[in-house]
N, C-alpha and C. Protein backbone atom coordinates (compact mmCIF):
# COMPACT_ATOMS: atom_id res chain seq x y z
N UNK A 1 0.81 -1.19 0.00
CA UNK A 1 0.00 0.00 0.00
C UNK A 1 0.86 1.27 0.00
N UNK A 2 1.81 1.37 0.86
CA UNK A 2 2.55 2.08 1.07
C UNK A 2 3.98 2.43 -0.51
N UNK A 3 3.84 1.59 -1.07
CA UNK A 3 4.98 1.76 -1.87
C UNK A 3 3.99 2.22 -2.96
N UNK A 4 2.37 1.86 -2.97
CA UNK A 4 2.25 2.49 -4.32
C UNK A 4 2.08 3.42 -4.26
N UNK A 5 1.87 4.20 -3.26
CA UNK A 5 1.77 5.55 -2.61
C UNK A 5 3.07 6.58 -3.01
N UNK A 6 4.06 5.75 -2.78
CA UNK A 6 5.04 6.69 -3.07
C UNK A 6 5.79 5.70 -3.82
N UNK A 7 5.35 5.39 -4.86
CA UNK A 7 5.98 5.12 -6.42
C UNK A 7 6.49 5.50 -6.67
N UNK A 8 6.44 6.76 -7.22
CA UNK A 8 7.10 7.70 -8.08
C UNK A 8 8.14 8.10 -7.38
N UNK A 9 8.29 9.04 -6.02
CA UNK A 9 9.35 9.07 -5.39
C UNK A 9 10.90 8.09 -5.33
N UNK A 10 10.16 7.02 -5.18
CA UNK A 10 10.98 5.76 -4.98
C UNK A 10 11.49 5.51 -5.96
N UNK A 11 10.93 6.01 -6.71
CA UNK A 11 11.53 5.40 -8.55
C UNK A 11 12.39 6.53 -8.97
N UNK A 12 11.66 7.93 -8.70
CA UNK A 12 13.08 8.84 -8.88
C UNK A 12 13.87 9.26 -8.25
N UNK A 13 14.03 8.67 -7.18
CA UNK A 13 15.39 8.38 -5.95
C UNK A 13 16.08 7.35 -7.22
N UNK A 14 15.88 6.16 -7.04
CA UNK A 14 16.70 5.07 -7.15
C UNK A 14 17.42 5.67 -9.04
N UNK A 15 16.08 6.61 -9.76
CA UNK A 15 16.91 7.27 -11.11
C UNK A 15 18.34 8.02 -10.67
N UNK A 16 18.31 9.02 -9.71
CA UNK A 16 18.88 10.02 -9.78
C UNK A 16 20.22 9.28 -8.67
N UNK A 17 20.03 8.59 -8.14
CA UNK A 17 21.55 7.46 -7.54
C UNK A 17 21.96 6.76 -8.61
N UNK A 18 21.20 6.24 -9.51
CA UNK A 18 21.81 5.53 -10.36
C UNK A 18 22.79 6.40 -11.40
N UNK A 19 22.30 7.80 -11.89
CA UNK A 19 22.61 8.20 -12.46
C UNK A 19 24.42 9.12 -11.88
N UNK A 20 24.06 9.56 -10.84
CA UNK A 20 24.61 10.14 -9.69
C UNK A 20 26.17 8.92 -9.80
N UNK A 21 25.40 7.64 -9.57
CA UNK A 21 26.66 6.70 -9.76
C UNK A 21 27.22 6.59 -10.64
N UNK A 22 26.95 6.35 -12.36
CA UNK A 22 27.44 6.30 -13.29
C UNK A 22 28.40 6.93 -13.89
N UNK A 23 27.48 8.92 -13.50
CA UNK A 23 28.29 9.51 -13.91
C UNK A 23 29.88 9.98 -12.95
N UNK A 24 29.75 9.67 -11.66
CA UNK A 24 31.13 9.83 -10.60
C UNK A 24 31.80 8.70 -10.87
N UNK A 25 31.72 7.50 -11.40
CA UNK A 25 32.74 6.54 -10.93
C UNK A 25 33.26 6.54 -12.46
N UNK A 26 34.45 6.31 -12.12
CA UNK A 26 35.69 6.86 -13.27
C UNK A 26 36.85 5.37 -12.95
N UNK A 27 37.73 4.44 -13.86
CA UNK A 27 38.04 3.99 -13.98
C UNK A 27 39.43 4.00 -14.71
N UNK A 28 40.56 4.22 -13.50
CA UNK A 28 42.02 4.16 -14.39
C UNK A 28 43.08 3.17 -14.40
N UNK A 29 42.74 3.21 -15.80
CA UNK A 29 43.37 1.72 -16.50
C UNK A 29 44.97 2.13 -16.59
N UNK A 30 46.07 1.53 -15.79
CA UNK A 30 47.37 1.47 -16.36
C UNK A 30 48.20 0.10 -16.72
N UNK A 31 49.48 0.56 -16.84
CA UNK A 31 50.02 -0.67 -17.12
C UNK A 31 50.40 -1.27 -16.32
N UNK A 32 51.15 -2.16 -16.38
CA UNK A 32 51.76 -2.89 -15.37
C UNK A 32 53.24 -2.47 -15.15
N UNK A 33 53.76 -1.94 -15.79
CA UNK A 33 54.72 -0.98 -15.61
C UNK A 33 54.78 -0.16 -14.76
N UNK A 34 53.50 0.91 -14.89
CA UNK A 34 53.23 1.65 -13.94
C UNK A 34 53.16 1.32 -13.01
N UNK A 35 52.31 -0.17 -12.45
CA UNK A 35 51.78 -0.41 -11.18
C UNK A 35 53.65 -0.75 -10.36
N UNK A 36 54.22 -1.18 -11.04
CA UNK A 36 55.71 -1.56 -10.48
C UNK A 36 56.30 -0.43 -9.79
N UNK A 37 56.07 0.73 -10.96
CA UNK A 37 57.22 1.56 -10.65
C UNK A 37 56.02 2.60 -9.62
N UNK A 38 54.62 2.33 -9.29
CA UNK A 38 54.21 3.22 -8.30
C UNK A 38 54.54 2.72 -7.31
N UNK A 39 54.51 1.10 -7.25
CA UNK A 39 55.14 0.72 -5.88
C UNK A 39 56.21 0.47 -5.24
N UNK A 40 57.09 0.94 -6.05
CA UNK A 40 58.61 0.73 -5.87
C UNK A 40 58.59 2.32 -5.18
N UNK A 41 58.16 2.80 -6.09
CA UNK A 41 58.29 4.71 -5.24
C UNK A 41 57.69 4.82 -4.07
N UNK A 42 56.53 4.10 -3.55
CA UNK A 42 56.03 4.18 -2.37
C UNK A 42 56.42 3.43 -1.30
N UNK A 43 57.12 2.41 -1.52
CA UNK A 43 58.06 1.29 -0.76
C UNK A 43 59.93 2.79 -0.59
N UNK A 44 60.05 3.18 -1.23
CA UNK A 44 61.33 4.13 -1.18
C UNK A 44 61.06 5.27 -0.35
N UNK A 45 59.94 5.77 -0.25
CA UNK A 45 59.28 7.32 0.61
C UNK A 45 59.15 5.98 1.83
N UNK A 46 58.61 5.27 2.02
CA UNK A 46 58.27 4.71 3.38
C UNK A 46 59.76 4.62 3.96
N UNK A 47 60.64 4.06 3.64
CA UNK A 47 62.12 3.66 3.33
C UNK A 47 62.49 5.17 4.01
N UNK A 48 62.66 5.98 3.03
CA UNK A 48 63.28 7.35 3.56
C UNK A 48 62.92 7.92 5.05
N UNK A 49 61.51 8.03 5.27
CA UNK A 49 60.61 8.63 6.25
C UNK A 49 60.05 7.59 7.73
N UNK A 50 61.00 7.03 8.71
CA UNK A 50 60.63 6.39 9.21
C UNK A 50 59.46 6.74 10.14
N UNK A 51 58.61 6.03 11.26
CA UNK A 51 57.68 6.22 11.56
C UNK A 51 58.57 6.34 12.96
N UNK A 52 58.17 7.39 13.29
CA UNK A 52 59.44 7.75 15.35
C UNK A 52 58.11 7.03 16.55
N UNK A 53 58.64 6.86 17.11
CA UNK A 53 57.91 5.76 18.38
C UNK A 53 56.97 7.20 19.01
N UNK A 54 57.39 8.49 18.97
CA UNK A 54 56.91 9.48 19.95
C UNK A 54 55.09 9.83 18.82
N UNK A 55 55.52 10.03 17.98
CA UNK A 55 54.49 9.78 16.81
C UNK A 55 53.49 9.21 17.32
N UNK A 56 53.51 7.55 17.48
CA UNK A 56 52.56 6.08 17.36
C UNK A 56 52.31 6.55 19.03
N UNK A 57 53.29 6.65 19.95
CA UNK A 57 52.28 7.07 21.02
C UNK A 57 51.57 8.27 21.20
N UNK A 58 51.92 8.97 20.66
CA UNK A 58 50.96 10.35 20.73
C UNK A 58 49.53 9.94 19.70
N UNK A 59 49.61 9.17 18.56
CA UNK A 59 48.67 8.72 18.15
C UNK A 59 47.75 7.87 19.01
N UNK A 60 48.22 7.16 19.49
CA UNK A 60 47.41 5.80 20.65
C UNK A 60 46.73 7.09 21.65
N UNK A 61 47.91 7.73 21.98
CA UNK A 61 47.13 8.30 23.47
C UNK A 61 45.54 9.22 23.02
N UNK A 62 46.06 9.78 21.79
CA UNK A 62 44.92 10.40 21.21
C UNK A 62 43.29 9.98 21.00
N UNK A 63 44.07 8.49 20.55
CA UNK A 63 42.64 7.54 20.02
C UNK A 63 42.34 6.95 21.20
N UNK A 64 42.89 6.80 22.00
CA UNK A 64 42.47 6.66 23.19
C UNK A 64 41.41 7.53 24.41
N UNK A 65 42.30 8.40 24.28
CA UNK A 65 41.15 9.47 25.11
C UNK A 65 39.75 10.13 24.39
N UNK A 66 39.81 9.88 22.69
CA UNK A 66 38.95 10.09 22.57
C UNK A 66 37.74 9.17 22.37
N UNK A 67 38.41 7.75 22.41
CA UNK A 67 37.04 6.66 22.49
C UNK A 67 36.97 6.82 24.21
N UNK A 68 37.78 7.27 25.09
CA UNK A 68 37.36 7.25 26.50
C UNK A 68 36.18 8.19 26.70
N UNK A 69 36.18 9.60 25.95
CA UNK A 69 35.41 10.83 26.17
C UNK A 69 33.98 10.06 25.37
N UNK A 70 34.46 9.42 24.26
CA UNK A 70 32.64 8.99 23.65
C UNK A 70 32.63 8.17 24.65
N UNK A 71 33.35 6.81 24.62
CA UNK A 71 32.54 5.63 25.82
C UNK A 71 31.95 6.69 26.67
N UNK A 72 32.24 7.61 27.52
CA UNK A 72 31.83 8.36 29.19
C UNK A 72 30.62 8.79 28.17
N UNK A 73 30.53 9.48 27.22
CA UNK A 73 29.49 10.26 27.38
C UNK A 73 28.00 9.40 26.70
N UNK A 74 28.56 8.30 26.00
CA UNK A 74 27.35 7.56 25.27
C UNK A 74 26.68 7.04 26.82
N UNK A 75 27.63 6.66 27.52
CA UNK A 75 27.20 6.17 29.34
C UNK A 75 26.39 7.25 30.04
N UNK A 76 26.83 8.41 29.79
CA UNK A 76 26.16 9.42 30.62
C UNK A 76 24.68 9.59 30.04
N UNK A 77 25.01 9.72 28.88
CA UNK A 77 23.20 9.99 28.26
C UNK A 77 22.60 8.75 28.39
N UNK A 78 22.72 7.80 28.23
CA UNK A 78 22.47 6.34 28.45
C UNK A 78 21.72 6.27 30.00
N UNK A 79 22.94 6.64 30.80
CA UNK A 79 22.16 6.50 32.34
C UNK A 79 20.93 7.66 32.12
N UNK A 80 21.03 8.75 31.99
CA UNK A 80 20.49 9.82 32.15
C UNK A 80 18.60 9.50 31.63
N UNK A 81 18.92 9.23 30.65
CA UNK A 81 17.64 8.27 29.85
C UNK A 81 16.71 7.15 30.62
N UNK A 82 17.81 6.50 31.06
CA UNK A 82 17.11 5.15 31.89
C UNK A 82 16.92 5.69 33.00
N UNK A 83 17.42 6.91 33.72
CA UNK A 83 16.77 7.40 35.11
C UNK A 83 15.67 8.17 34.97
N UNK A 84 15.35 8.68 33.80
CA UNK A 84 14.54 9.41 33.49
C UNK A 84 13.18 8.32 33.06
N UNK A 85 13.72 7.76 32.70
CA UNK A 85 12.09 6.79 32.77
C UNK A 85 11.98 5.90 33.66
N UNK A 86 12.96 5.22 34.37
CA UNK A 86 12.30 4.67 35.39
C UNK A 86 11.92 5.92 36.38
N UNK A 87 12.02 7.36 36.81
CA UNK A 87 11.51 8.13 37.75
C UNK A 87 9.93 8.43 37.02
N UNK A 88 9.98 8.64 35.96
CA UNK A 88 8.61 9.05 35.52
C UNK A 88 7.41 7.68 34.92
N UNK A 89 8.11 6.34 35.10
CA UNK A 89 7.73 4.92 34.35
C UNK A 89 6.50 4.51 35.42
N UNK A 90 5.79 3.85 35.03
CA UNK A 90 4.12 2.95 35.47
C UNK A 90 5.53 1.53 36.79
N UNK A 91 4.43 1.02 37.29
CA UNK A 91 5.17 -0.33 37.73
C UNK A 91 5.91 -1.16 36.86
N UNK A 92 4.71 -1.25 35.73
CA UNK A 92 5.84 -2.17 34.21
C UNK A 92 6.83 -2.04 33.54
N UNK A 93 6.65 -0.27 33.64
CA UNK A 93 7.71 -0.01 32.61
C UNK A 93 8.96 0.01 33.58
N UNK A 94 9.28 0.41 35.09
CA UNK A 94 9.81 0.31 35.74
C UNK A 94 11.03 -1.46 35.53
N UNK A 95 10.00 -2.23 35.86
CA UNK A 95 10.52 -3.78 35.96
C UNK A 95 11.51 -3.52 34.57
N UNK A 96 10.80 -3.51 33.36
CA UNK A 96 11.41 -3.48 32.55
C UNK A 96 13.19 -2.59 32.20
N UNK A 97 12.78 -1.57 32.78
CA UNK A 97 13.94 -0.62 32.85
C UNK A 97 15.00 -0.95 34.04
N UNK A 98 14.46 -2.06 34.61
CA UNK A 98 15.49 -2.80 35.93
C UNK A 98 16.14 -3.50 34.64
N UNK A 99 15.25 -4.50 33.96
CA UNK A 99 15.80 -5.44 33.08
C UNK A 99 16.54 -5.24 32.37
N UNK A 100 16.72 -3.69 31.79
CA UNK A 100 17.31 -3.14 30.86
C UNK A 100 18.76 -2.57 31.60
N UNK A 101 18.78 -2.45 32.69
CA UNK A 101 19.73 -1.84 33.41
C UNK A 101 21.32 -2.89 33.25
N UNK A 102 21.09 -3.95 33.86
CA UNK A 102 22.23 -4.99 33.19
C UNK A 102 22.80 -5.23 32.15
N UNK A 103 22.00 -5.07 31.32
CA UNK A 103 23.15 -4.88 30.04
C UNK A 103 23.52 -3.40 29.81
N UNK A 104 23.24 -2.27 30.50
CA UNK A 104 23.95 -0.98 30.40
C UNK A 104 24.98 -1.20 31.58
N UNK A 105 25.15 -1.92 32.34
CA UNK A 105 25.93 -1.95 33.38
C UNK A 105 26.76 -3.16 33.20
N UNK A 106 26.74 -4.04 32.30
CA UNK A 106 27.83 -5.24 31.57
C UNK A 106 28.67 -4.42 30.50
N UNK A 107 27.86 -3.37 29.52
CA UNK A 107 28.19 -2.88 28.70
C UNK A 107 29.29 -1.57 29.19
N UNK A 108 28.72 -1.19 30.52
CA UNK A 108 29.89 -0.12 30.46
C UNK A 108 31.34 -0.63 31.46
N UNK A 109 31.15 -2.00 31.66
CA UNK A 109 32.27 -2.42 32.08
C UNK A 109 32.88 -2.87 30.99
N UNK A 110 32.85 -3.41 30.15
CA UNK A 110 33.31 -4.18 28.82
C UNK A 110 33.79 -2.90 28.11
N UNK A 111 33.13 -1.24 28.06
CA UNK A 111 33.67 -0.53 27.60
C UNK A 111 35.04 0.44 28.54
N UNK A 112 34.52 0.49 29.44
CA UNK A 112 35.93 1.12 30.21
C UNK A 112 36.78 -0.22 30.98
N UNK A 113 36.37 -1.43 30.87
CA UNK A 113 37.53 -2.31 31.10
C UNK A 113 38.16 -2.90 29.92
N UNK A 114 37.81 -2.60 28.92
CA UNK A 114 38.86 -2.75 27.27
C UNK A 114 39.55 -1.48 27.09
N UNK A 115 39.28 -0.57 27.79
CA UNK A 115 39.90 0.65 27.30
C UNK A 115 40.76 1.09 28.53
N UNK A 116 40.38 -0.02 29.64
CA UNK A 116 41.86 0.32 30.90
C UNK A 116 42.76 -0.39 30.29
N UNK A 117 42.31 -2.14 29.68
CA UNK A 117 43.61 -2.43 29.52
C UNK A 117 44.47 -2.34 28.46
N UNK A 118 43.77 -1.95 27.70
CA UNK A 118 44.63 -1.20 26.55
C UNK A 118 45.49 -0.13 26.96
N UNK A 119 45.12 0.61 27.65
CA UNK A 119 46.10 1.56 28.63
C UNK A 119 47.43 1.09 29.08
N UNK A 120 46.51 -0.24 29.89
CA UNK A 120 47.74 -0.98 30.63
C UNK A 120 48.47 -1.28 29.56
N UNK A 121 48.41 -2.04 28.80
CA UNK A 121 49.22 -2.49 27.48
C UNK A 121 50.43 -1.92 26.92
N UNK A 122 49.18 -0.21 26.65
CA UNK A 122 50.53 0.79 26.12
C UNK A 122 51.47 0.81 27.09
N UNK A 123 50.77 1.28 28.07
CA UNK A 123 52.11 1.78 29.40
C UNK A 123 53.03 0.48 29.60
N UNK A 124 52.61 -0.41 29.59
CA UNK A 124 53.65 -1.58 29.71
C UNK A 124 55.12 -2.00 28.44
N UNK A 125 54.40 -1.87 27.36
CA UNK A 125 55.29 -1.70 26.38
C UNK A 125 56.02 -0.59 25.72
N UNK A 126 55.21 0.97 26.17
CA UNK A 126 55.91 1.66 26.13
C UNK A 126 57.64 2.10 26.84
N UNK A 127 57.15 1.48 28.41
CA UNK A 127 58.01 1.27 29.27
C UNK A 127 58.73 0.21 29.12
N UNK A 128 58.89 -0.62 28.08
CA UNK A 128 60.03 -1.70 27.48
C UNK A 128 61.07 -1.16 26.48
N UNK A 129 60.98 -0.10 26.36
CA UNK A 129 61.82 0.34 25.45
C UNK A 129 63.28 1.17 25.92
C-alpha cells in the first residue's frame, strides 16, 4: 500500500543514484609498468621517512582518550535516559527498565575495562623500550 503511494518518489530516488553513480565513478586503466614503478616509489618514501615511536604514542594516546570521552558520554546519556524513565515509568515499565539496566551496566564495564587495559598495554610496552 505504502509503496504504491510513493511510487514515483521511490523510482526517482533510485533514477537520480543511479545516475549520480554512473556519472562519478571513473576507472584508471594502467600498465603494469606503472603499477611496479608506483610501488617501488612508495616502498622508497616509506624507506626514507621512518615512523618515530613518539608519533605512534601520541597517536594511541589520542585515540584513546577520545574513544574514552565517547565511551563516558554515550554512558552518561544512556544513564540519564534510563533514570529518566524509570523516575517518571508505570510499575511495568519500571521492571522493565530494571531489566534493561544490566546490560547498560555489563556494557559499560566491557567498555571502560577494554579501554583500561589497553592503557595498561601501552604503558607496559611503552616502558620496554
Amino acid at each position: 500500500m505504502v509503496i504504491r503511494k510513493y511510487r514515483k518518489i521511490i523510482l526517482t530516488i533510485i533514477l537520480l543514484i543511479t545516475v549520480f553513480s554512473i556519472h562519478c565513478s571513473t576507472t584508471y586503466a594502467s600498465t603494469f609498468g606503472e603499477i611496479l614503478s608506483g610501488g617501488d616509489g612508495f616502498v622508497q618514501d616509506a624507506n626514507s621517512t621512518p615512523i618515530s615511536n613518539e608519533k605512534i604514542e601520541d597517536l594511541l594516546d589520542t585515540l584513546y582518550n577520545t574513544l574514552l570521552i565517547i565511551g563516558i558520554a554515550v554512558a552518561v546519556i544512556v544513564g540519564i535516559i534510563l533514570g529518566i524513565q524509570f523516575i517518571t515509568g508505570s510499575v511495568e515499565q519500571k521492571s522493565k527498565i530494571k531489566e534493561s539496566l544490566i546490560p547498560y551496566f555489563v556494557g559499560c564495564a566491557v567498555i571502560f575495562g577494554a579501554l583500561g587495559i589497553w592503557k595498561l598495554v601501552i604503558t607496559i610496552f611503552s616502558s620496554l623500550d
